[in-house]
C-alpha atoms as a PDB file:
ATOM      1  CA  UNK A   1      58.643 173.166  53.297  1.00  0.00           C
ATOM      2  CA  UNK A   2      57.845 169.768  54.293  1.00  0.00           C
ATOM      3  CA  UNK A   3      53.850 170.689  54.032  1.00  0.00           C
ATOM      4  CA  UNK A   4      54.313 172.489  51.213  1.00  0.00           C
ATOM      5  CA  UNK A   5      55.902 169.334  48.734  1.00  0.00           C
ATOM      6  CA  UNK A   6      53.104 167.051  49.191  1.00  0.00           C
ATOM      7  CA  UNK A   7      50.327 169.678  48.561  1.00  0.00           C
ATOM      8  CA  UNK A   8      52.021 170.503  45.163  1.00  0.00           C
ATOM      9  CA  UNK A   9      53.092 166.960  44.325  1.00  0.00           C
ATOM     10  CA  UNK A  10      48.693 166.116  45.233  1.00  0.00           C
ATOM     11  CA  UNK A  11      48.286 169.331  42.716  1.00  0.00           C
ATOM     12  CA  UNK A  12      50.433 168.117  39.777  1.00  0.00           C
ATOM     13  CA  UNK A  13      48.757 164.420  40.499  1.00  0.00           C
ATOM     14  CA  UNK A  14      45.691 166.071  40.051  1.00  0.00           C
ATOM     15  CA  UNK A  15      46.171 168.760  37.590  1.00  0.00           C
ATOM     16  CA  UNK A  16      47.970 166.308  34.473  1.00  0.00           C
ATOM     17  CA  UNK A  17      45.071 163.862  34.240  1.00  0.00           C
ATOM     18  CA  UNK A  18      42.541 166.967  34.080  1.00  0.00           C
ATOM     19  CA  UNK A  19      44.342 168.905  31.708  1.00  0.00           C
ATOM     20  CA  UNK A  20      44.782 165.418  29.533  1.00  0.00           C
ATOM     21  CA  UNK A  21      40.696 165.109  29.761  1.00  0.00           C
ATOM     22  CA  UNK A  22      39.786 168.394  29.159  1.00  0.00           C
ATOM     23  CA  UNK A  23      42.181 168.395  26.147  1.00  0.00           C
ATOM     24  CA  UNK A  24      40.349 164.746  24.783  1.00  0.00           C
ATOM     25  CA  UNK A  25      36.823 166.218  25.713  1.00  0.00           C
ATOM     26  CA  UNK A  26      37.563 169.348  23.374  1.00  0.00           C
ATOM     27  CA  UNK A  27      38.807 167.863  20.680  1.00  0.00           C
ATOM     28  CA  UNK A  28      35.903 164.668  21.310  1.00  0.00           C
ATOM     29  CA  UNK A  29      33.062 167.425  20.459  1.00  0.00           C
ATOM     30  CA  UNK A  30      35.139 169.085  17.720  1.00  0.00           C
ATOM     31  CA  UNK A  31      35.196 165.865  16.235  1.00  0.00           C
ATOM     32  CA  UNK A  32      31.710 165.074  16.924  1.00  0.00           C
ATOM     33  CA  UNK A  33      29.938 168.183  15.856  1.00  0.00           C
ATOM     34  CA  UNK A  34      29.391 167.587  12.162  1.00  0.00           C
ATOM     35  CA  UNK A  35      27.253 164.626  13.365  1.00  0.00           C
ATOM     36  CA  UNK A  36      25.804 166.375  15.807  1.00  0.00           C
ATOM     37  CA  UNK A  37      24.853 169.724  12.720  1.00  0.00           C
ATOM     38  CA  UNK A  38      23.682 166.539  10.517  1.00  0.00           C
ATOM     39  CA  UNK A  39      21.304 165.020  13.123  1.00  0.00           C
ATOM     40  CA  UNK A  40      19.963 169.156  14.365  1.00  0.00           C
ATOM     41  CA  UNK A  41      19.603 170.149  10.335  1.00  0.00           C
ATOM     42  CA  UNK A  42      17.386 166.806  10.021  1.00  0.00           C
ATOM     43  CA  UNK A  43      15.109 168.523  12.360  1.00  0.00           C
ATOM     44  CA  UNK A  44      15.687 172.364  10.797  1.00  0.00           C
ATOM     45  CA  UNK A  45      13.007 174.025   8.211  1.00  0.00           C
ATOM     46  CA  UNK A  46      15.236 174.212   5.105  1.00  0.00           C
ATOM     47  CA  UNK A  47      15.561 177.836   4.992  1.00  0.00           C
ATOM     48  CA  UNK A  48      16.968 177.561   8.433  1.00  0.00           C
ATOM     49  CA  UNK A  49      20.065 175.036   7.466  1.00  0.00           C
ATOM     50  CA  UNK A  50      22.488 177.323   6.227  1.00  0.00           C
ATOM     51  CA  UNK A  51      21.365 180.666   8.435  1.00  0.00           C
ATOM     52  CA  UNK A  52      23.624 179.807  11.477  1.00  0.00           C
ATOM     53  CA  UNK A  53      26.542 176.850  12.585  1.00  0.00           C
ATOM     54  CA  UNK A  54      23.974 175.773  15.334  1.00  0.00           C
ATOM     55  CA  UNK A  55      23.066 172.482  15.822  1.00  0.00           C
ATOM     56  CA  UNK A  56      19.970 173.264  17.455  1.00  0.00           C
ATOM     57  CA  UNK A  57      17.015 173.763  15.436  1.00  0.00           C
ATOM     58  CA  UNK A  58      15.433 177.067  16.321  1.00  0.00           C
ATOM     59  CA  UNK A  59      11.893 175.748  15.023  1.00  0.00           C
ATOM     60  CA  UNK A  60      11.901 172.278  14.897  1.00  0.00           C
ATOM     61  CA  UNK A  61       9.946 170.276  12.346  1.00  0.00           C
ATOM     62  CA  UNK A  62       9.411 166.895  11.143  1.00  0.00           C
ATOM     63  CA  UNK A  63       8.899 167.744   7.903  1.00  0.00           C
ATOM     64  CA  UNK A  64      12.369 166.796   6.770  1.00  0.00           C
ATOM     65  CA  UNK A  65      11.752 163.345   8.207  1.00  0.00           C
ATOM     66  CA  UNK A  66       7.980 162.295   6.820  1.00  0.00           C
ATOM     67  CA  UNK A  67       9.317 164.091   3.040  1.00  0.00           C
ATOM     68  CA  UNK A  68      12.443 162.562   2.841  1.00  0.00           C
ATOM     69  CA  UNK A  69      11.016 159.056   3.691  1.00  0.00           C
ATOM     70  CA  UNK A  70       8.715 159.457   0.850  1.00  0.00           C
ATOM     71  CA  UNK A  71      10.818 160.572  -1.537  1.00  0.00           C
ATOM     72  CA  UNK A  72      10.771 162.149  -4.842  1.00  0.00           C
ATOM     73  CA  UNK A  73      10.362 158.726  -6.442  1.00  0.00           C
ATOM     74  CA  UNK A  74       7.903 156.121  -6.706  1.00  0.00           C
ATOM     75  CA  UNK A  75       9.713 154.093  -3.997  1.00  0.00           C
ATOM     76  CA  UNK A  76      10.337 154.714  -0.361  1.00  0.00           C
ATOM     77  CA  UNK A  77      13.202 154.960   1.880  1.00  0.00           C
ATOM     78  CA  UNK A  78      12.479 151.997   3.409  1.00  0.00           C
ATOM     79  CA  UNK A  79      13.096 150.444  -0.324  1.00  0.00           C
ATOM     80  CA  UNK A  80      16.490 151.703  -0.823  1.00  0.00           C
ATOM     81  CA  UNK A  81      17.248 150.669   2.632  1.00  0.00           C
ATOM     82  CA  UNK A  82      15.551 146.964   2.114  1.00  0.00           C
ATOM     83  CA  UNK A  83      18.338 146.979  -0.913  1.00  0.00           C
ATOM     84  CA  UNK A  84      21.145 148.163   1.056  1.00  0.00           C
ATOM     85  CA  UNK A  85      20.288 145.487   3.826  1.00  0.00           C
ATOM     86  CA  UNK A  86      20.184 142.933   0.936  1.00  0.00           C
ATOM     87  CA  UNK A  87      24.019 143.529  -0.177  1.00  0.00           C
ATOM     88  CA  UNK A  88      25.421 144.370   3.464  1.00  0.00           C
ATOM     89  CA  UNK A  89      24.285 141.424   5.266  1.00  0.00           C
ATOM     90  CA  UNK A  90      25.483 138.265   2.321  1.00  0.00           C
ATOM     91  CA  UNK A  91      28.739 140.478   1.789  1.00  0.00           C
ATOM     92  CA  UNK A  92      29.437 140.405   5.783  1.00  0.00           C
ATOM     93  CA  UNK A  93      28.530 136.760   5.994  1.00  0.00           C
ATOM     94  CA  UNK A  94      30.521 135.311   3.015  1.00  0.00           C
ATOM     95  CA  UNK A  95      33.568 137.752   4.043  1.00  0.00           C
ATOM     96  CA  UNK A  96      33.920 136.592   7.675  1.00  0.00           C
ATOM     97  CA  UNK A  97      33.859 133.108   6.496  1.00  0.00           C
ATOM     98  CA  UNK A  98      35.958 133.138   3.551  1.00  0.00           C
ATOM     99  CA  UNK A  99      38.261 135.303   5.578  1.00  0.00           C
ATOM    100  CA  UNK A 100      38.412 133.059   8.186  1.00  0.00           C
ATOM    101  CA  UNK A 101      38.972 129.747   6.019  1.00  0.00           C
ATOM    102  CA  UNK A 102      41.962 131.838   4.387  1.00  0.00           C
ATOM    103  CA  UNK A 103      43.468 133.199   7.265  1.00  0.00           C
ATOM    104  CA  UNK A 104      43.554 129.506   8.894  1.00  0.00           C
ATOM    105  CA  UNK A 105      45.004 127.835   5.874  1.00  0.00           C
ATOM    106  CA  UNK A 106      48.068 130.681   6.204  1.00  0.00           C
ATOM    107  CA  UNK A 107      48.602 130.670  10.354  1.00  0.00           C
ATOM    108  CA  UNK A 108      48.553 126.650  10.713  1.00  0.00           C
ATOM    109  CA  UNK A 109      49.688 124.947   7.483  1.00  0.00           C
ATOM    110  CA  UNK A 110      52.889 125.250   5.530  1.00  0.00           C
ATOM    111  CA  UNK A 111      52.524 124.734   1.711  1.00  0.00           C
ATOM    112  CA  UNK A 112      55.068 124.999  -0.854  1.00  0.00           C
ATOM    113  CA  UNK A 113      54.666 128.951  -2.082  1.00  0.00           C
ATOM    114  CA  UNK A 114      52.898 130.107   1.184  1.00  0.00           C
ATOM    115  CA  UNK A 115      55.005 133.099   1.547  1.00  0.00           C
ATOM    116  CA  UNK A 116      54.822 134.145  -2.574  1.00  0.00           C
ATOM    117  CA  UNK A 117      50.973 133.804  -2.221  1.00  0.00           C
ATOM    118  CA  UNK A 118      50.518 135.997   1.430  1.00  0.00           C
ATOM    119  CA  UNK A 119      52.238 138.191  -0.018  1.00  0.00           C
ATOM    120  CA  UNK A 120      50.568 138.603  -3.085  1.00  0.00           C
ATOM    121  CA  UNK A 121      47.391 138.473  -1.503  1.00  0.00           C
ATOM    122  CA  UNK A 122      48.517 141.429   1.013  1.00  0.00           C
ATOM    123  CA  UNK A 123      49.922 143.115  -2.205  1.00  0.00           C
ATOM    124  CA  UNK A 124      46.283 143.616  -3.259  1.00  0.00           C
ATOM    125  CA  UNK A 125      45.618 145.442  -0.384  1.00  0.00           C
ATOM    126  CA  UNK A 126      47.658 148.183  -1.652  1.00  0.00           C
ATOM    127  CA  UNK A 127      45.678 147.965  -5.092  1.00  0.00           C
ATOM    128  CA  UNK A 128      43.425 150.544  -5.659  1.00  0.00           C
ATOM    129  CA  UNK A 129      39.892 149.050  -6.054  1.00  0.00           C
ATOM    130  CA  UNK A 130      39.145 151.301  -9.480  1.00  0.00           C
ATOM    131  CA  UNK A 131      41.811 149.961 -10.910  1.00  0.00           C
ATOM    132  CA  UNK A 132      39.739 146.811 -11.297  1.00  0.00           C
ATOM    133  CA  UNK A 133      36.603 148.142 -12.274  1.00  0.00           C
ATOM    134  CA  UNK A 134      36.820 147.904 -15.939  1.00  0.00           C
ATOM    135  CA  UNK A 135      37.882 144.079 -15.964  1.00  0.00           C
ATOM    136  CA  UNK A 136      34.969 142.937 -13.809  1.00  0.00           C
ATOM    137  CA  UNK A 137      32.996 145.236 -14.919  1.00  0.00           C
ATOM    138  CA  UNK A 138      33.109 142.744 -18.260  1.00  0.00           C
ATOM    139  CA  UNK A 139      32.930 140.142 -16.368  1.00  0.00           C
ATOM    140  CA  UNK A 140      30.192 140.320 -14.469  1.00  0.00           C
ATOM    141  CA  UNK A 141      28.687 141.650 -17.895  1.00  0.00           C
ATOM    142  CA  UNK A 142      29.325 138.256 -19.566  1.00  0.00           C
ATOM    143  CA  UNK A 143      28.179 136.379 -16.685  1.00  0.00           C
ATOM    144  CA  UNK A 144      24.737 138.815 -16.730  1.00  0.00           C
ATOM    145  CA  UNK A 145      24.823 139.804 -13.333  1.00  0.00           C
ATOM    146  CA  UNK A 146      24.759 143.618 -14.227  1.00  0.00           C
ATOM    147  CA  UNK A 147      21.997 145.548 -12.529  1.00  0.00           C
ATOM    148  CA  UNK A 148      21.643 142.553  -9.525  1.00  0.00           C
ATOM    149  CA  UNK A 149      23.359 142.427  -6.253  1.00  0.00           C
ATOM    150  CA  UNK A 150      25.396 139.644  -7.092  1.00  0.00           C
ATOM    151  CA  UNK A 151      28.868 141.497  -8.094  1.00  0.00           C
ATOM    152  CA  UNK A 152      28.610 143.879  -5.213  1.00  0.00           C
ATOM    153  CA  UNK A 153      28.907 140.557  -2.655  1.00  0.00           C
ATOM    154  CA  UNK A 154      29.987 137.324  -4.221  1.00  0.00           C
ATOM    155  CA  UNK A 155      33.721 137.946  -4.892  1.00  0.00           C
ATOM    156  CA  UNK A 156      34.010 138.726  -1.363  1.00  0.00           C
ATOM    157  CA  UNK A 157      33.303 134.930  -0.993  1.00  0.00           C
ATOM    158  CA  UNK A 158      36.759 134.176  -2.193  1.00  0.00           C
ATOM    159  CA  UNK A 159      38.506 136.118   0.414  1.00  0.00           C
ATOM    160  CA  UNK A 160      39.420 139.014  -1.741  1.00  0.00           C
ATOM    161  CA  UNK A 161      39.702 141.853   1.238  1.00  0.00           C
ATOM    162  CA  UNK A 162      43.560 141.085   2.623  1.00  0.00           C
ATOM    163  CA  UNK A 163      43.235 143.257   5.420  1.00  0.00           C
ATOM    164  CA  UNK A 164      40.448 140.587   7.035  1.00  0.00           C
ATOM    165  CA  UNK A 165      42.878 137.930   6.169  1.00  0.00           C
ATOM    166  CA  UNK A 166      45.911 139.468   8.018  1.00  0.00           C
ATOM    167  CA  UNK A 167      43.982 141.312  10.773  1.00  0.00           C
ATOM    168  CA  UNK A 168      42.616 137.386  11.625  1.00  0.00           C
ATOM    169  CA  UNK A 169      46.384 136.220  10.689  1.00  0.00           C
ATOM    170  CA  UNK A 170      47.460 138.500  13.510  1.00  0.00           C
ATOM    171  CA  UNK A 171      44.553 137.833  16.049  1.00  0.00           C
ATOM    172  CA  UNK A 172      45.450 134.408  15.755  1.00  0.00           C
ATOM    173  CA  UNK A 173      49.147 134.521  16.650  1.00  0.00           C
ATOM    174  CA  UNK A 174      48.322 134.985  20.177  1.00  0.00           C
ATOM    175  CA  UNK A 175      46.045 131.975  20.501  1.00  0.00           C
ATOM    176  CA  UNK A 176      48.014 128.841  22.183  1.00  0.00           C
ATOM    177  CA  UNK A 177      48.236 126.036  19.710  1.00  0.00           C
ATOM    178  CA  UNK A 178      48.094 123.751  22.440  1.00  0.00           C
ATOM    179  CA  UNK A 179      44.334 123.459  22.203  1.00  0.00           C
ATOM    180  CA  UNK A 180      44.419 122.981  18.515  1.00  0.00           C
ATOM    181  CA  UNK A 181      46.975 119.599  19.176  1.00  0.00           C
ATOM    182  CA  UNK A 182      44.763 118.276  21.994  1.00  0.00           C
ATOM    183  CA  UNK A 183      41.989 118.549  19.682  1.00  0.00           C
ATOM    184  CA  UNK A 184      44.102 116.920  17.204  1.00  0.00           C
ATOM    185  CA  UNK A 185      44.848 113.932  19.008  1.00  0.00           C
ATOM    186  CA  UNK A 186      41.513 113.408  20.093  1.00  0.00           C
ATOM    187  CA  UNK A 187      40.522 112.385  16.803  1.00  0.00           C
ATOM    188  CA  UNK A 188      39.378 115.821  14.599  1.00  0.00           C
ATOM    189  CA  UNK A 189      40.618 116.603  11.554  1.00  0.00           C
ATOM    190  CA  UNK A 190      41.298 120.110  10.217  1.00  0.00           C
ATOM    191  CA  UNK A 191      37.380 121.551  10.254  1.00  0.00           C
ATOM    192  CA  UNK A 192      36.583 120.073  13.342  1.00  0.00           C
ATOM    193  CA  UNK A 193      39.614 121.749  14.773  1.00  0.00           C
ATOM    194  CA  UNK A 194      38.691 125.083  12.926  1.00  0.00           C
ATOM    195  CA  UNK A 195      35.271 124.975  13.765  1.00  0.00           C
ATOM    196  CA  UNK A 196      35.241 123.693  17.907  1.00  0.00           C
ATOM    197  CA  UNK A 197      38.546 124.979  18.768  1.00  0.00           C
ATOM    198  CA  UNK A 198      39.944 128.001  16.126  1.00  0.00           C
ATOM    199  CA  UNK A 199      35.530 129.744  15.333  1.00  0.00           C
ATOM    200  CA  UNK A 200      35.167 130.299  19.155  1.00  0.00           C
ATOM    201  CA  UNK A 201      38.797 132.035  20.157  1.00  0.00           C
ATOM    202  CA  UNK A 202      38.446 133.894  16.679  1.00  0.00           C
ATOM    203  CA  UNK A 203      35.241 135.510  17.859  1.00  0.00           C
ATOM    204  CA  UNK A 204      36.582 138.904  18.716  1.00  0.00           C
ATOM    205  CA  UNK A 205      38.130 139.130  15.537  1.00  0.00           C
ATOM    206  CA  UNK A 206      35.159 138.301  13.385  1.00  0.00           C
ATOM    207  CA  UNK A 207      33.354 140.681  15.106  1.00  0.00           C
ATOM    208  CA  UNK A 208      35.862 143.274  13.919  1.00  0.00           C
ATOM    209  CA  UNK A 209      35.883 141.812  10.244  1.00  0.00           C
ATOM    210  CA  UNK A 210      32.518 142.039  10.144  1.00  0.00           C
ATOM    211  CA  UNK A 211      31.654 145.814  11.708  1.00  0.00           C
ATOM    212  CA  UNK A 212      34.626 146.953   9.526  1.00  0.00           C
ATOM    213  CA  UNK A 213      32.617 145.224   6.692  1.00  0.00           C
ATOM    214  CA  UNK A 214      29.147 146.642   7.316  1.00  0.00           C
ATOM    215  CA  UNK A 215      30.401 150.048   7.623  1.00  0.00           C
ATOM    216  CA  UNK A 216      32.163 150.111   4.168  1.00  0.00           C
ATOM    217  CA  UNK A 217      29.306 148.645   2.108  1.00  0.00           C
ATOM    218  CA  UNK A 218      26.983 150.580   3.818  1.00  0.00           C
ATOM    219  CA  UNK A 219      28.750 153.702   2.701  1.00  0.00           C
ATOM    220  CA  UNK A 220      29.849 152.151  -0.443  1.00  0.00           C
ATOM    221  CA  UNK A 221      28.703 154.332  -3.887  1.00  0.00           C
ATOM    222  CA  UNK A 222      30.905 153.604  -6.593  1.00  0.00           C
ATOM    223  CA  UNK A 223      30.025 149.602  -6.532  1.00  0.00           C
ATOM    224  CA  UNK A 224      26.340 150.767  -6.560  1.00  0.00           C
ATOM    225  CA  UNK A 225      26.727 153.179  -8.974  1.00  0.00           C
ATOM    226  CA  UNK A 226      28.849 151.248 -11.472  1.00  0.00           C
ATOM    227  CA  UNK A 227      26.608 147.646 -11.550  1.00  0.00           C
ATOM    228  CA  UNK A 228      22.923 149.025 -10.592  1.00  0.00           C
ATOM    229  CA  UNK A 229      20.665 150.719 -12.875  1.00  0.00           C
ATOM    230  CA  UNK A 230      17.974 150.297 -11.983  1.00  0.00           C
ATOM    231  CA  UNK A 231      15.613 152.406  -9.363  1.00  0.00           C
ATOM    232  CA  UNK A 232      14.583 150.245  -7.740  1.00  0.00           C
ATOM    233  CA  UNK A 233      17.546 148.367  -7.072  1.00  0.00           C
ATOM    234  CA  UNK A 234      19.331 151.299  -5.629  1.00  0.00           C
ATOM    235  CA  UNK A 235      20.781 151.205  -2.049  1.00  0.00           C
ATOM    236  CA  UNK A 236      20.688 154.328   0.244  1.00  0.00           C
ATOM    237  CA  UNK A 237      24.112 155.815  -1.025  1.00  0.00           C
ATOM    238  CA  UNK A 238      22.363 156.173  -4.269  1.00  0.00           C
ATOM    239  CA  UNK A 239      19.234 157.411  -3.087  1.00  0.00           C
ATOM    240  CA  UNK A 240      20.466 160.052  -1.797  1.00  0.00           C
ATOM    241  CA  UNK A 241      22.569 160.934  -4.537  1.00  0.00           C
ATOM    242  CA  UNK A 242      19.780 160.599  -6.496  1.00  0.00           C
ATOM    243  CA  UNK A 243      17.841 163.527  -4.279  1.00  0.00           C
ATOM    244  CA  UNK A 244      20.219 166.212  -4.246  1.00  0.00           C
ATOM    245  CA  UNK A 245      18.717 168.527  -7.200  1.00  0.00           C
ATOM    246  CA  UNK A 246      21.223 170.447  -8.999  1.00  0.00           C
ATOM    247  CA  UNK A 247      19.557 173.666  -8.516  1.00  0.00           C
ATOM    248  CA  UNK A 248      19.115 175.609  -5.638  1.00  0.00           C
ATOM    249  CA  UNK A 249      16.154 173.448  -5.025  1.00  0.00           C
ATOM    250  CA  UNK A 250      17.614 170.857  -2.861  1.00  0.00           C
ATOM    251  CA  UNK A 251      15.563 169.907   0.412  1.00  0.00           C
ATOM    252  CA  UNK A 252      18.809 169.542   2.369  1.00  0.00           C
ATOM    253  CA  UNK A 253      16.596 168.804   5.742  1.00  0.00           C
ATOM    254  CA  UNK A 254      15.231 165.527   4.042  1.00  0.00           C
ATOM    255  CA  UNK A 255      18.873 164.708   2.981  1.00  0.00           C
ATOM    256  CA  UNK A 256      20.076 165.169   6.425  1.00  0.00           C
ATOM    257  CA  UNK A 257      17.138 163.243   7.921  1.00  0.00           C
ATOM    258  CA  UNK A 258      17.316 160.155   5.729  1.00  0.00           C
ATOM    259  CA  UNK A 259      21.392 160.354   6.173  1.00  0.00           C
ATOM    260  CA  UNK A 260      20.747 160.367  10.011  1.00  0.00           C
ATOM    261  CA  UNK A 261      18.437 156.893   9.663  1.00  0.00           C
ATOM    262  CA  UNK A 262      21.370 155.379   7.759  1.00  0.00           C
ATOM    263  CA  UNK A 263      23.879 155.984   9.957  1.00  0.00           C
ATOM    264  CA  UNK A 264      22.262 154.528  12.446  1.00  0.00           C
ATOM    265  CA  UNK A 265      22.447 151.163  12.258  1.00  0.00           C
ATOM    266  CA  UNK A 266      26.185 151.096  11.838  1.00  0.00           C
ATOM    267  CA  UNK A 267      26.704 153.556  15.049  1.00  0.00           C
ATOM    268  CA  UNK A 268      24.121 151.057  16.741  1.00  0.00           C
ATOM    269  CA  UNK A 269      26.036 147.911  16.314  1.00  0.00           C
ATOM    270  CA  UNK A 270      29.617 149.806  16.760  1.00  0.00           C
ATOM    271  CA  UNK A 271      28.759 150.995  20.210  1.00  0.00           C
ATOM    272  CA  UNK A 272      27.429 146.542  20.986  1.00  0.00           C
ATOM    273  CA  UNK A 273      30.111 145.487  19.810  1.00  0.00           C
ATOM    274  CA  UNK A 274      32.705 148.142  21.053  1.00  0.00           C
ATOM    275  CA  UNK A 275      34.453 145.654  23.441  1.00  0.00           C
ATOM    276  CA  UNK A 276      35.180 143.166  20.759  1.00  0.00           C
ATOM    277  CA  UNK A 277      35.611 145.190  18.186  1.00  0.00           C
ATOM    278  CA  UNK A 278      38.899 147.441  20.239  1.00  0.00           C
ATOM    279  CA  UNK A 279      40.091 143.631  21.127  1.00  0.00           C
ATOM    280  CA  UNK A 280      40.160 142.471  17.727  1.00  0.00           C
ATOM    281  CA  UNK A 281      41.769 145.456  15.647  1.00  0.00           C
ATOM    282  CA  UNK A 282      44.371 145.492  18.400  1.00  0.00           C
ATOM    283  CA  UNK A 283      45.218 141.933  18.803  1.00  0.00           C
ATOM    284  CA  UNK A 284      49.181 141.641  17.449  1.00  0.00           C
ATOM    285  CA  UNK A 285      49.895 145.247  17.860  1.00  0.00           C
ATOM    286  CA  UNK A 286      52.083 143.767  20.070  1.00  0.00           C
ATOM    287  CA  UNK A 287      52.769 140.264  19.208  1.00  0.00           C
ATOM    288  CA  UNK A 288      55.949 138.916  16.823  1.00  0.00           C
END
């Protein structure tokens, strides 16, 4: 009996954190398999696509790859992707610091209507984004920025996603104020503070903003769609709108193929920045 216990307390020891793996494993490439269809159809003859649920192309081609980069229009792939580039990277930049400046100005100062104003400002947050379409749709009309990139990144400049402002808000609860008062008495004012003490702790949390940022505009279409008309000012989500026929004559290989380059860089900087990025969605989960 004695020799007995152990071996079967060794066996449950050994038996729950397999069955818990096996169990995330499964569901890991259940989850994962769409990508994994997109990225093998990329590589499938177009007939071939819809024939089986394989992944693996049967008679693999690049034909879905050299087509789809061409296009069916005048411009390339590497066009709409230029475009693309040219809203993601100003909206990231301008959100991460606008979001930052905010965020500050609500952890470390008290001004008469703070609380009215945080929680207006996470009240839009719960606003639904087409709601607002119309109104700066006119806007933007009167200020003739229709058909440029301009309304798809400046009024992120003025801090207008309050989930970056409260996920910092929160990141910055756990950081010890202590180094903000030594900084304090040694002379800096409120930007120097923000900028060599607040910026450098903050970092994980940027990092976050900013991934959570590229990923949405990179998938964005209704923006796009709404202020662009022009060709050549389209960004990928467009593009490959644009190239789905509405017959039966779509070349779903070249849809899948040019889909695959665009996810790319977002899956490429997600899996750099993993550490930072887990650190700085998480920070105040369980913080006061």
């Amino acid at each position: 009996m004695s020799a007995v216990a152990p071996a079967t307390a060794r066996a449950a020891r050994w038996l729950q954190p397999a069955l818990r793996y096996t169990v995330l494993v499964v569901v890991g490439l259940l989850m994962l398999y769409p990508l994994f269809w997109m990225v093998g159809g990329a590589f499938k003859p177009n007939h071939e696509i819809f024939g089986s649920i394989g992944f693996i192309p049967q008679d693999p081609t690049l034909e879905g790859v050299r087509e789809g980069w061409r296009t069916s229009t005048e411009y390339s792939f590497a066009t709409y992707l230029a475009n693309t580039f040219r809203i993601v990277i100003p909206k990231v930049i301008v959100t991460v610091i606008s979001s930052v400046l905010v965020a500050f100005g609500f952890a470390r100062f008290n001004v008469p209507g703070k609380k009215l104003l945080f929680a207006a400002l996470i009240a839009t947050v719960l606003l639904p984004k087409s709601v607002l379409l119309i109104p700066q749709y006119l806007m933007f009309r009167e200020l003739g920025w229709l058909d440029t990139f301009l309304p798809l990144y400046v009024p992120s400049a003025f801090a207008t996603e309050g989930f970056f402002v409260f996920l910092i808000i929160q990141f910055m609860r756990g950081l010890p104020r202590e180094l903000e008062e030594a900084a304090v008495i040694d002379g800096c004012n409120s930007l120097q503070v923000l900028w060599h003490v607040v910026v450098p702790l903050l970092v994980p949390a940027m990092i976050a903003v900013a991934l959570f940022q590229f990923m949405w505009t990179m998938n964005d279409f209704i923006g796009p769609l709404v202020y662009l008309s022009s060709v050549e000012h389209y960004p990928v989500s467009l593009a490959l709108k644009m190239s789905i026929d509405v017959t039966e004559a779509t070349s779903w290989n070249q849809i899948l193929a040019m889909s695959t380059i665009a996810l790319m860089p977002s899956l490429i900087l997600f899996f750099l920045a993993q550490k930072y990025f887990v650190e700085g969605t998480t920070a105040g989960a369980v913080k006061g």
